[in-house]
Protein backbone atom coordinates (compact mmCIF):
# COMPACT_ATOMS: atom_id res chain seq x y z
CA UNK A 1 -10.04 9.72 5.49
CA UNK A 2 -13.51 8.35 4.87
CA UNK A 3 -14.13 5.01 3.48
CA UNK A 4 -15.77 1.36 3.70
CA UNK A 5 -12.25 -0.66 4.09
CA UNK A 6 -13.32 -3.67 1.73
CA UNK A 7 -9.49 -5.42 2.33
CA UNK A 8 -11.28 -7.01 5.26
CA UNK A 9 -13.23 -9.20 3.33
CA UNK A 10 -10.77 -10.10 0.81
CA UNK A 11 -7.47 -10.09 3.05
CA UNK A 12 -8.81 -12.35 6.16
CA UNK A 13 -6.36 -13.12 9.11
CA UNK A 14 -5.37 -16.50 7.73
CA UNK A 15 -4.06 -14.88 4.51
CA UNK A 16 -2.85 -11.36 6.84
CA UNK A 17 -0.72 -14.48 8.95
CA UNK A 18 0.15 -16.57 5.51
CA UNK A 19 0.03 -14.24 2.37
CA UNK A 20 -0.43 -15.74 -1.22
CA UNK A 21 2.63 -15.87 -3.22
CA UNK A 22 1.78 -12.63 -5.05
CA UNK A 23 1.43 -11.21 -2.06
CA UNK A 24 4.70 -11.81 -0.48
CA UNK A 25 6.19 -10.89 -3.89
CA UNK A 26 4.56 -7.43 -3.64
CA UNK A 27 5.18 -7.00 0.16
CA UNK A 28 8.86 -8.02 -0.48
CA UNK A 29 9.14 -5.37 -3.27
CA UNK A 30 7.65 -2.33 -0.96
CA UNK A 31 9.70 -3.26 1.94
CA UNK A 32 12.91 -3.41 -0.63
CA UNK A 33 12.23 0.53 -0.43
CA UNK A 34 12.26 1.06 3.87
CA UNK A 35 15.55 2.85 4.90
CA UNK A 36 18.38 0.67 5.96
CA UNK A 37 18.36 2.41 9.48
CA UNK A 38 17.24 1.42 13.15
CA UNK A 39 14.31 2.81 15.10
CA UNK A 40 12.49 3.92 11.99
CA UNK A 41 9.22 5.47 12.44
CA UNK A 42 6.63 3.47 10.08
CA UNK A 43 3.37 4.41 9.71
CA UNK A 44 0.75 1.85 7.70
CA UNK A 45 -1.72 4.43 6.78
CA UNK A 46 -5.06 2.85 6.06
CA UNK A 47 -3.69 -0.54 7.68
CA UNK A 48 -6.90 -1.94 8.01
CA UNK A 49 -6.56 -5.54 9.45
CA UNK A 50 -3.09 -5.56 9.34
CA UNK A 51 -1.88 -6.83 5.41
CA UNK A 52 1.72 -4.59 5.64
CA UNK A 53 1.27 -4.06 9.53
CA UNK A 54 1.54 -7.56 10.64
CA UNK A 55 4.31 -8.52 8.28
CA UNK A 56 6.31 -5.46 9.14
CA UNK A 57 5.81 -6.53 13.18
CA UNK A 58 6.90 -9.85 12.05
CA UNK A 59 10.55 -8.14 10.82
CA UNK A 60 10.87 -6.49 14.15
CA UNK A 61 9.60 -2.70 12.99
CA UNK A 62 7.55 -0.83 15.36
CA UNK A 63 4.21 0.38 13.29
CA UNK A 64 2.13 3.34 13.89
CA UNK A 65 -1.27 2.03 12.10
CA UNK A 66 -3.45 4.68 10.92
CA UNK A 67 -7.43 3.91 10.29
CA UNK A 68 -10.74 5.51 11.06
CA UNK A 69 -12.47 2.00 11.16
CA UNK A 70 -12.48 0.76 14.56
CA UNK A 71 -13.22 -2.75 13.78
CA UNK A 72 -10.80 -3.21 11.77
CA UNK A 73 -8.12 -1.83 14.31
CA UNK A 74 -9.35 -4.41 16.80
CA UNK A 75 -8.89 -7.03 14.43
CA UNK A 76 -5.32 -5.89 13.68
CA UNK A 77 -4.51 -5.94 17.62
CA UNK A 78 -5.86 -9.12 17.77
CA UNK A 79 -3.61 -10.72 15.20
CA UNK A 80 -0.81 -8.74 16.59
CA UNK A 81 -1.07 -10.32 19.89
CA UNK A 82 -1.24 -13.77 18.04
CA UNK A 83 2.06 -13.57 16.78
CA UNK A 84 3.10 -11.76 20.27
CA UNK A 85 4.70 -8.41 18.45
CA UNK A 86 1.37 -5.88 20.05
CA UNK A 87 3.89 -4.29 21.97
CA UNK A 88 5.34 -3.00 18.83
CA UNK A 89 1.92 -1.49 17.50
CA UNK A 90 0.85 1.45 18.25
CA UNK A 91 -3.01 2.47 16.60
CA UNK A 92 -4.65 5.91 15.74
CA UNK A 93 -7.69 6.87 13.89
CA UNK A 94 -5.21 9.57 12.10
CA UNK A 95 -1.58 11.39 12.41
CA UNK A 96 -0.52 13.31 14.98
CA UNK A 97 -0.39 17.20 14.23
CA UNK A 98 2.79 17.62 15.07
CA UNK A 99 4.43 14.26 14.15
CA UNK A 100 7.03 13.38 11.68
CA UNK A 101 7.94 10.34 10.17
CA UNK A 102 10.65 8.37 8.04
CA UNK A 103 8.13 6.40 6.25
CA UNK A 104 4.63 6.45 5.57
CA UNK A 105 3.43 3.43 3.07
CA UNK A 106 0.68 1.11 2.63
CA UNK A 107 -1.20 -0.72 0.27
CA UNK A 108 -5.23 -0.37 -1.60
CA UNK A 109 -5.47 2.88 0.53
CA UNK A 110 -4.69 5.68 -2.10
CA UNK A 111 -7.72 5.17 -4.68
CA UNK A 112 -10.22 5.59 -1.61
CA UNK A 113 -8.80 9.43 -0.89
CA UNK A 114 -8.57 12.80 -2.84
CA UNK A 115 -4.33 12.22 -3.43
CA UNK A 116 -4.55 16.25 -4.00
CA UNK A 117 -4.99 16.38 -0.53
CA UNK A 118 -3.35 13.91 0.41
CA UNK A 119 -0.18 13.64 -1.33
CA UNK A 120 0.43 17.31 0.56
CA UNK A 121 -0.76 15.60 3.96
CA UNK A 122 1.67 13.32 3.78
CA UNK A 123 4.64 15.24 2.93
CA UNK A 124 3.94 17.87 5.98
CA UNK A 125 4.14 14.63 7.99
CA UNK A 126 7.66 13.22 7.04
CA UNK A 127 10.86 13.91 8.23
CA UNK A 128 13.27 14.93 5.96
CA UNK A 129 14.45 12.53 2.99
CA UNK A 130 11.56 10.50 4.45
CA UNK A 131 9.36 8.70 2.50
CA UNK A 132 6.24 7.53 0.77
CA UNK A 133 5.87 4.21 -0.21
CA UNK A 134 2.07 2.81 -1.35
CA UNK A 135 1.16 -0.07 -4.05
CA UNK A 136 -2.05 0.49 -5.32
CA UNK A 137 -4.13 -0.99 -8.41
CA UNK A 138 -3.53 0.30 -11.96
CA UNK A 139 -6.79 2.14 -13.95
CA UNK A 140 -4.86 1.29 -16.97
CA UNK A 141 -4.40 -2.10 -16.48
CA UNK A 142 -7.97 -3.83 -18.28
CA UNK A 143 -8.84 -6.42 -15.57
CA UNK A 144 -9.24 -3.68 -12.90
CA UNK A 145 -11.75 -2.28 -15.26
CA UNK A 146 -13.33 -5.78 -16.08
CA UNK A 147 -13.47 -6.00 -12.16
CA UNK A 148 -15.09 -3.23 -10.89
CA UNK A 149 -17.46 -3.51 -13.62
CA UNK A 150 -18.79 -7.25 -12.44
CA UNK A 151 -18.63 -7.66 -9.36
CA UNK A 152 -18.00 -3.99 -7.49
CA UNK A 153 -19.57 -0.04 -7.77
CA UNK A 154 -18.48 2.48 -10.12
CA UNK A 155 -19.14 4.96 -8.03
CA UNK A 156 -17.84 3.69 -4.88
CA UNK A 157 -14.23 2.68 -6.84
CA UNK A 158 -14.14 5.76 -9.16
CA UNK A 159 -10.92 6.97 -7.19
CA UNK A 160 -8.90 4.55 -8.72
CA UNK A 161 -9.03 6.81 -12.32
CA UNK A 162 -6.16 8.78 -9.73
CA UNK A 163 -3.93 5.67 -10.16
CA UNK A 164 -2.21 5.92 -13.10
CA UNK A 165 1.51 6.93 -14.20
CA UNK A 166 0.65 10.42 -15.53
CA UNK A 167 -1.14 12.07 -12.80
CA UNK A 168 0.72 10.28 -9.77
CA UNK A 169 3.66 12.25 -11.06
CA UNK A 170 1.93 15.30 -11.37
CA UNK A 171 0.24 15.66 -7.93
CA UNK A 172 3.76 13.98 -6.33
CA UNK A 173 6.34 16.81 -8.04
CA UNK A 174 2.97 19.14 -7.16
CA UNK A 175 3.19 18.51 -3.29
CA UNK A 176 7.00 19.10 -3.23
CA UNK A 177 8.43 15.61 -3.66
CA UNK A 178 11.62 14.27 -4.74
CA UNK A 179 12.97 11.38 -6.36
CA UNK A 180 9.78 10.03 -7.37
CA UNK A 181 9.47 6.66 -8.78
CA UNK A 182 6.56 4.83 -10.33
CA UNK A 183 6.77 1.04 -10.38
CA UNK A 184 4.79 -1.55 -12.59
CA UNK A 185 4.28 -4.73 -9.77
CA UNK A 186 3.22 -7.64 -12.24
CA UNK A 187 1.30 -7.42 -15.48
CA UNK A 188 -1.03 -10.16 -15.75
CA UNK A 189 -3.45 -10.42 -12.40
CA UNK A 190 -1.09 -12.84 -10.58
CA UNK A 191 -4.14 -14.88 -8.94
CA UNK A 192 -4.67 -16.48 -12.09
CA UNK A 193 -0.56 -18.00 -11.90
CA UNK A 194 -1.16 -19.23 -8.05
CA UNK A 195 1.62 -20.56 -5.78
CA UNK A 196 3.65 -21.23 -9.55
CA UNK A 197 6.69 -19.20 -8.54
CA UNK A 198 8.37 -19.53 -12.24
CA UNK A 199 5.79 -17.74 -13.40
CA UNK A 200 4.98 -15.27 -10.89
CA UNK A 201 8.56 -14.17 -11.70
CA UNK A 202 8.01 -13.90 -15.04
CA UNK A 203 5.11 -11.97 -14.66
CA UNK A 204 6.49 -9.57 -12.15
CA UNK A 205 9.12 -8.70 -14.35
CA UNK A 206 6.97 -8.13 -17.34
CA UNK A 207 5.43 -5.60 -14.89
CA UNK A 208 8.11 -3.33 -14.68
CA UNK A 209 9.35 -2.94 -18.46
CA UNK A 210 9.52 0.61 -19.41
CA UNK A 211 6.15 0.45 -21.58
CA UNK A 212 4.70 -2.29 -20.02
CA UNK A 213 4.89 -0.93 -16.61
CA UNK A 214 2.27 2.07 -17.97
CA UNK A 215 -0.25 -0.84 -18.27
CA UNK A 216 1.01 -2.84 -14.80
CA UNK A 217 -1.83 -4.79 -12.46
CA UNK A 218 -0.50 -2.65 -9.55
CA UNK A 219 1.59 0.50 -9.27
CA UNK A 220 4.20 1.17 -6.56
CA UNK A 221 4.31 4.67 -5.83
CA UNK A 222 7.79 6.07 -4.02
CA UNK A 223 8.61 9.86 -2.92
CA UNK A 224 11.08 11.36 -1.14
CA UNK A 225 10.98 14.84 0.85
């Protein structure tokens, strides 16, 4: 896995330690999909400093986090120890060969890798009925697009033309998964609604309607082995 982790610069430690409303919302929605069993073994791939890490640590999981950038892995320890759970992380640079594991999730990581390759990767590495679990941005959704176009690269972003309902589904049932379920998480970019929680609701739910959730700000992508 080869790429410039950007969530750094957007998700800092204060807002790793205190996430944004629509943050929370989204974390609370992934997590809604971890198995209701103890000693799981969780791996954040692409963790980065720590956005689903430290809040799983926080619940009492113990985390495998997966990243090739160093830095960022040193950051993540560091905020671990801050809320005293680094004795529940454990760090790589990638997965163990031989390895399996119940979940594997995370979050902005899929539209910086080749999911062909990927999606397969992943499903060699679960146990079985283990899972996937990612939430990623949406290509159809027009203020991804509006974006990348201002203020990012083209060519540096182009992987997120992989995130969208239609071929998610086709490269998941094409790597042997099961029960796959594409999720619409909000509509409208839910920065622009801040800390109002009336209408982040609203919002979230307009996400998921079965057309509207085509066109969602962020997709939540879950497969079973």
């Amino acid at each position: 896995m080869v790429f410039k982790n950007k969530n750094l610069e957007y998700y800092t430690e204060e807002k790793v330690l205190n996430p944004p409303l629509h943050v929370l919302e989204e974390l609370n929605f992934i997590f809604n999909f971890l198995p209701k069993k103890k000693n799981l073994k969780l791996v954040d791939f692409g963790a980065g400093g720590g956005r689903v890490t430290i809040p799983l640590l926080k619940k009492g999981y113990q985390v495998l986090a997966v990243d090739i950038d160093k830095n960022a892995l040193r950051r993540l320890i560091k905020t671990a120890k801050k809320i005293k759970k680094e004795k529940y992380l454990k760090i790589k640079s990638s997965l163990p060969k031989k390895e399996k594991y119940d979940v594997i999730l995370g979050a902005d990581v899929l539209y910086h890798i080749d999911i062909k390759k990927y999606f397969p990767y992943f499903y060699n590495h679960l146990k079985r009925r283990g899972k996937i679990i990612f939430s990623e941005p949406n290509v159809f959704n027009f203020s991804w697009i509006v974006f990348i176009s201002l203020f990012l690269n083209w060519f540096e972003e182009k992987g997120i033309f992989q995130i969208n309902y239609f071929y998610l589904i086709h490269q998941l049932k094409k790597s042997g998964f099961k029960k796959i379920k594409i999720f619409g998480l909000y509509f409208f970019p839910p920065m622009i609604f801040g800390k109002n929680n009336f209408l982040q609701k609203i919002n979230l739910f307009l996400g998921n309607l079965p057309l509207l959730k085509l066109f969602a700000f962020r997709c939540v992508i879950v497969g079973e082995k």
